[in-house]
N, C-alpha and C. Protein backbone atom coordinates (compact mmCIF):
# COMPACT_ATOMS: atom_id res chain seq x y z
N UNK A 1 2.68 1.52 -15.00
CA UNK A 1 2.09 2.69 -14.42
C UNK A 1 3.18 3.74 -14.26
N UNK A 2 2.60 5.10 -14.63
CA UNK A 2 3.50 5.60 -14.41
C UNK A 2 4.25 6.67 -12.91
N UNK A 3 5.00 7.17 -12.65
CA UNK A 3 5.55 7.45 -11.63
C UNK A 3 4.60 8.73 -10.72
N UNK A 4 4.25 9.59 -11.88
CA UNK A 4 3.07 10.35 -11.33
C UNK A 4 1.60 9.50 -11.78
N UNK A 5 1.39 9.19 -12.23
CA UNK A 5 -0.17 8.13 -11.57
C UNK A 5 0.11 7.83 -10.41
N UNK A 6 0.85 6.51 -9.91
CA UNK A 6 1.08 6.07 -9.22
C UNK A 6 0.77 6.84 -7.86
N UNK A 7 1.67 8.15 -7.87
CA UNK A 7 1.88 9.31 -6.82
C UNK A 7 0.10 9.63 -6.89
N UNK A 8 -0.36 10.15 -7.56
CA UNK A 8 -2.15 10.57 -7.39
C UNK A 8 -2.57 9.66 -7.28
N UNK A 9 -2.35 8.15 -7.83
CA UNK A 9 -3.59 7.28 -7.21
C UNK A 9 -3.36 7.17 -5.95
N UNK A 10 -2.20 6.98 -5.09
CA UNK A 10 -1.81 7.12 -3.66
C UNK A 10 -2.81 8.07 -2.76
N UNK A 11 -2.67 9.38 -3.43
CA UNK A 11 -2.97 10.63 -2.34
C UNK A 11 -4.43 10.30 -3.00
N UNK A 12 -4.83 9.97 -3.89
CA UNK A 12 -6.66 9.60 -4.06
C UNK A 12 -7.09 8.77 -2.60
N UNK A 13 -6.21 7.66 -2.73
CA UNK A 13 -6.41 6.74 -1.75
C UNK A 13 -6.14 7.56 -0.27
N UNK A 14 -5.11 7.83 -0.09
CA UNK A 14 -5.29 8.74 1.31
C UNK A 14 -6.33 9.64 1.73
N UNK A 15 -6.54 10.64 0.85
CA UNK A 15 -7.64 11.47 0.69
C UNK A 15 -8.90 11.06 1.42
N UNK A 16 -9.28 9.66 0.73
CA UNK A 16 -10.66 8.99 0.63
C UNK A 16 -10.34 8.34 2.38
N UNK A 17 -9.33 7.93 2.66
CA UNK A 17 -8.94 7.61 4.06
C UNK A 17 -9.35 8.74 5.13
N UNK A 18 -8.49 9.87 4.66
CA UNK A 18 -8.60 10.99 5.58
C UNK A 18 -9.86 11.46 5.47
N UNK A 19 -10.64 11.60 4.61
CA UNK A 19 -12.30 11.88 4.29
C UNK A 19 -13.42 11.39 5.46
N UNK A 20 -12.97 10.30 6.24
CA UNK A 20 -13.50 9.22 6.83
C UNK A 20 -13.00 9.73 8.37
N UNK A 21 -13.95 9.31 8.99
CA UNK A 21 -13.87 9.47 10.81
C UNK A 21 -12.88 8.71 11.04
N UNK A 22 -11.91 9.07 11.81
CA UNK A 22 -10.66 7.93 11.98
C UNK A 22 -11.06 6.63 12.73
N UNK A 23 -11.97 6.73 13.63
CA UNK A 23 -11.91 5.44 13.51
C UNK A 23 -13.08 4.18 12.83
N UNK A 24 -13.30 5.09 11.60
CA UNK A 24 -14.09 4.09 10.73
C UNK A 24 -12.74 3.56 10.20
N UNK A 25 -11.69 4.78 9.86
CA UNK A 25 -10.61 4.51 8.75
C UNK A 25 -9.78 3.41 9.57
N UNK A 26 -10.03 3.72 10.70
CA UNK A 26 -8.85 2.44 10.98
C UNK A 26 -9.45 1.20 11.88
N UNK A 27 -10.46 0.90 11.72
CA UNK A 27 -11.46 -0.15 11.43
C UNK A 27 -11.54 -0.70 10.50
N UNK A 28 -11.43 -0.30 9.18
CA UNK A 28 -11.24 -0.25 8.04
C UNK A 28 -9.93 -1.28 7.23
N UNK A 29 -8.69 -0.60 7.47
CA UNK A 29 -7.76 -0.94 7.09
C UNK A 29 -6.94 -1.41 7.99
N UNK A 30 -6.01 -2.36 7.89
CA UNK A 30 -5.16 -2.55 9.26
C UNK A 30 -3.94 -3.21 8.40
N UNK A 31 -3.00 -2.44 9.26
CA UNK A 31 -1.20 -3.05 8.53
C UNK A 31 -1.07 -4.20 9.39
N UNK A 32 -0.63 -4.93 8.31
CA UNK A 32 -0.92 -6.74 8.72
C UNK A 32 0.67 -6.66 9.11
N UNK A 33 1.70 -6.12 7.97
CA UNK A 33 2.97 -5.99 8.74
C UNK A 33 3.78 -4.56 8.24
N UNK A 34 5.10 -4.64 8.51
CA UNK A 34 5.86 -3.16 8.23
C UNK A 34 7.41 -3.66 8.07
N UNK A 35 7.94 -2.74 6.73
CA UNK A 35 9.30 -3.08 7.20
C UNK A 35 10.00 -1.87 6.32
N UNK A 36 11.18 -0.93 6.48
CA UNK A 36 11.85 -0.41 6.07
C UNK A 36 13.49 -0.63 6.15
N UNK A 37 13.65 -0.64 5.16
CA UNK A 37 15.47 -0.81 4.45
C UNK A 37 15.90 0.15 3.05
N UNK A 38 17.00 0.23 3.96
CA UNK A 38 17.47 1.54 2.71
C UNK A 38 16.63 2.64 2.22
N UNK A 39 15.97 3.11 2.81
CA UNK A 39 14.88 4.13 2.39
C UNK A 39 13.88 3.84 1.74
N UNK A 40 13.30 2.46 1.73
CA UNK A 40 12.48 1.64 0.95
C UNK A 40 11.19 1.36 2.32
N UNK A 41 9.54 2.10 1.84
CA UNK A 41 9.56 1.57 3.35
C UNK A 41 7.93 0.88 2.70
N UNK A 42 7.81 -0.72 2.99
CA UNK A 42 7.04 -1.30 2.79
C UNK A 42 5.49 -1.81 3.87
N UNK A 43 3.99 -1.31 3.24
CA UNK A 43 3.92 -1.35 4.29
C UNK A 43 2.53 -2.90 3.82
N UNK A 44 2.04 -4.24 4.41
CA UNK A 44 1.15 -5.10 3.65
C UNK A 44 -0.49 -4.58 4.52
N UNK A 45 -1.05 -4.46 4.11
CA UNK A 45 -2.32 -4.00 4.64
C UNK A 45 -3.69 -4.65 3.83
N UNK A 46 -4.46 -4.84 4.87
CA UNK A 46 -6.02 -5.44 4.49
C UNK A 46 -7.18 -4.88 5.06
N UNK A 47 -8.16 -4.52 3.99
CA UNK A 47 -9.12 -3.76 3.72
C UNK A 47 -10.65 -4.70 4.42
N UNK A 48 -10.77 -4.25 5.89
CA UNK A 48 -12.03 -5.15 6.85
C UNK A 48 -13.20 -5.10 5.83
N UNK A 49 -13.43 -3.81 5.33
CA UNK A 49 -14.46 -4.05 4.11
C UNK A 49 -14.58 -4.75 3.44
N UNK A 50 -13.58 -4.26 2.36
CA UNK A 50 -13.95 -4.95 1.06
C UNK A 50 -13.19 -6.69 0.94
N UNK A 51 -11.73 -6.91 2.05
CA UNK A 51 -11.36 -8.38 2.12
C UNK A 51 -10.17 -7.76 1.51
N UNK A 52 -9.61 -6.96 0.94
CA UNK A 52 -8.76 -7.20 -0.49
C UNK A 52 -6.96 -6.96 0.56
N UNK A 53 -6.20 -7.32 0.22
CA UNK A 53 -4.82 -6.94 0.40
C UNK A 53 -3.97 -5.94 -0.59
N UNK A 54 -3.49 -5.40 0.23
CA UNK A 54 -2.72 -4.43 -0.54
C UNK A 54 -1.50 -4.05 -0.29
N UNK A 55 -0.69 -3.66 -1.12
CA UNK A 55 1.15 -3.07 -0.34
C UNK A 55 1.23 -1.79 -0.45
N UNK A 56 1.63 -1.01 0.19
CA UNK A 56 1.90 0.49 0.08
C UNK A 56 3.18 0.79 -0.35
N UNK A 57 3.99 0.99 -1.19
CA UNK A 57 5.23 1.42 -1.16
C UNK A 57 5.82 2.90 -1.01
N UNK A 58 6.87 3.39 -0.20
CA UNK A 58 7.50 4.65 -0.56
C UNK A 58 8.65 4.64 -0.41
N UNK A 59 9.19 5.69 -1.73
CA UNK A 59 10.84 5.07 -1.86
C UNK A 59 10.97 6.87 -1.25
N UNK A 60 11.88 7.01 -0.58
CA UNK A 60 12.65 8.30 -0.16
C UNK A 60 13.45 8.74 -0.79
N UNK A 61 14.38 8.01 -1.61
CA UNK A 61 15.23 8.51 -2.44
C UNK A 61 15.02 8.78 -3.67
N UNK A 62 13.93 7.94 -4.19
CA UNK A 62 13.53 8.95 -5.65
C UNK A 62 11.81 9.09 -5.16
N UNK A 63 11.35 9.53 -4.05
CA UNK A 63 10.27 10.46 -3.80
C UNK A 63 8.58 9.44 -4.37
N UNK A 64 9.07 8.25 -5.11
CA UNK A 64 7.81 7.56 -5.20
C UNK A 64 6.77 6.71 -4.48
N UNK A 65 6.01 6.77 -4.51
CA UNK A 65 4.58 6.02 -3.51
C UNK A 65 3.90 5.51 -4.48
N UNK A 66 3.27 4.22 -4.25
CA UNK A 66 2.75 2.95 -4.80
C UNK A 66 1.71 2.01 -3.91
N UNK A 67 0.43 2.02 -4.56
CA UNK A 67 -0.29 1.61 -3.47
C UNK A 67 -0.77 0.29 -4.63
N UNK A 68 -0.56 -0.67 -4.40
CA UNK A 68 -1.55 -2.31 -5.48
C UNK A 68 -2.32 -2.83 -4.27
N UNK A 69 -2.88 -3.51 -5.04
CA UNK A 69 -3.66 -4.74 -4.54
C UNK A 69 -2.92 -6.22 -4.79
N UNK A 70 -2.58 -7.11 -3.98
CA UNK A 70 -2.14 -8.55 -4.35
C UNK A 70 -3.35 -9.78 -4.16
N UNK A 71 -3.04 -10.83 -4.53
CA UNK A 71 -3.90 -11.86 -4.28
C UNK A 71 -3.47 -12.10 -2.85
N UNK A 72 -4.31 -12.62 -2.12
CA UNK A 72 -4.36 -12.60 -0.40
C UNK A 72 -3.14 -14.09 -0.32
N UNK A 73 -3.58 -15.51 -1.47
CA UNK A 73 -2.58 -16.09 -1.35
C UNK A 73 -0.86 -15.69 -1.81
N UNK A 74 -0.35 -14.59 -1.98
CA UNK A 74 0.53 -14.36 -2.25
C UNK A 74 0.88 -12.76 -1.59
N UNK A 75 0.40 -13.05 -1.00
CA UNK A 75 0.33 -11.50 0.23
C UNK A 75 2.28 -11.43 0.67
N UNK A 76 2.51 -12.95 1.36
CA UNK A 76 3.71 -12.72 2.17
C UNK A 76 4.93 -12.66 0.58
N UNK A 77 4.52 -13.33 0.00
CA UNK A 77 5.74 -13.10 -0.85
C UNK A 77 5.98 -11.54 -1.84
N UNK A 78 4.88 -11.28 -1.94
CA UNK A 78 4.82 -9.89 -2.54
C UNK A 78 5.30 -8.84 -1.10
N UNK A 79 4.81 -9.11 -0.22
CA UNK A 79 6.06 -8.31 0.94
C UNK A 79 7.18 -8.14 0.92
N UNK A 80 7.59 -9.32 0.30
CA UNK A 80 9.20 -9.66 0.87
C UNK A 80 10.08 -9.02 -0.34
N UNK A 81 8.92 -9.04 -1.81
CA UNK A 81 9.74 -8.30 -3.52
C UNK A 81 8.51 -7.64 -3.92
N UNK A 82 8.31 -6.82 -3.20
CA UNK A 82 7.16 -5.94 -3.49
C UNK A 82 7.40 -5.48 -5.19
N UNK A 83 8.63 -4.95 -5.48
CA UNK A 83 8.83 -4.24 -7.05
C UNK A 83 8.56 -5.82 -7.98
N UNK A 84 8.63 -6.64 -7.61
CA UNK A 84 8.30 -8.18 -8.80
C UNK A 84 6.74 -8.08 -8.61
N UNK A 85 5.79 -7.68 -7.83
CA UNK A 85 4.84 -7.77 -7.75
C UNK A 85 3.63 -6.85 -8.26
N UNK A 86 4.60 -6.00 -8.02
CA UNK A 86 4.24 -4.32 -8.43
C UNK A 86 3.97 -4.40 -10.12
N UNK A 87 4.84 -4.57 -10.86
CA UNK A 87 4.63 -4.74 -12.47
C UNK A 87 3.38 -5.57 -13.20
N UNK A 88 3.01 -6.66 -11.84
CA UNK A 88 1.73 -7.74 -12.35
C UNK A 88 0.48 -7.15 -12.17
């Protein structure tokens, strides 16, 4: 994927967030956990709707955002190497 997809499918996804009464939106989605290092800031989140897990990524230093979906059994390890997970 590329670096601007990536960036618009993000703000699609926010958009469709912010579109929404906040607290449907955050009924909705909930950050299961959070962690930032080195300007890397990871965030794992699950969707009350639809079931699905997902990682948010944003890098600060080269300006990119990354939103996937993972398999729910492999949720914690795709946290921990989000970019190994990111390519699948």
């Amino acid at each position: 994927m590329s670096k601007l997809t990536a960036i618009e499918e993000t703000s699609q996804r926010h958009a469709q967030l912010a579109a929404e009464p906040i607290a449907d939106a955050t009924a909705r989605v909930r950050e299961l956990d959070h962690r930032r290092n080195d300007g890397i800031d990871v965030r794992l989140l699950w969707d009350a709707r639809t079931n699905r897990v997902s990682l948010a990524l944003t890098n600060e230093h080269s300006d990119e955002a990354l939103v996937f979906e993972v398999d729910p059994g492999e949720a914690l390890a795709a946290f921990h190497h989000p970019y190994a997970y990111a390519r699948s």
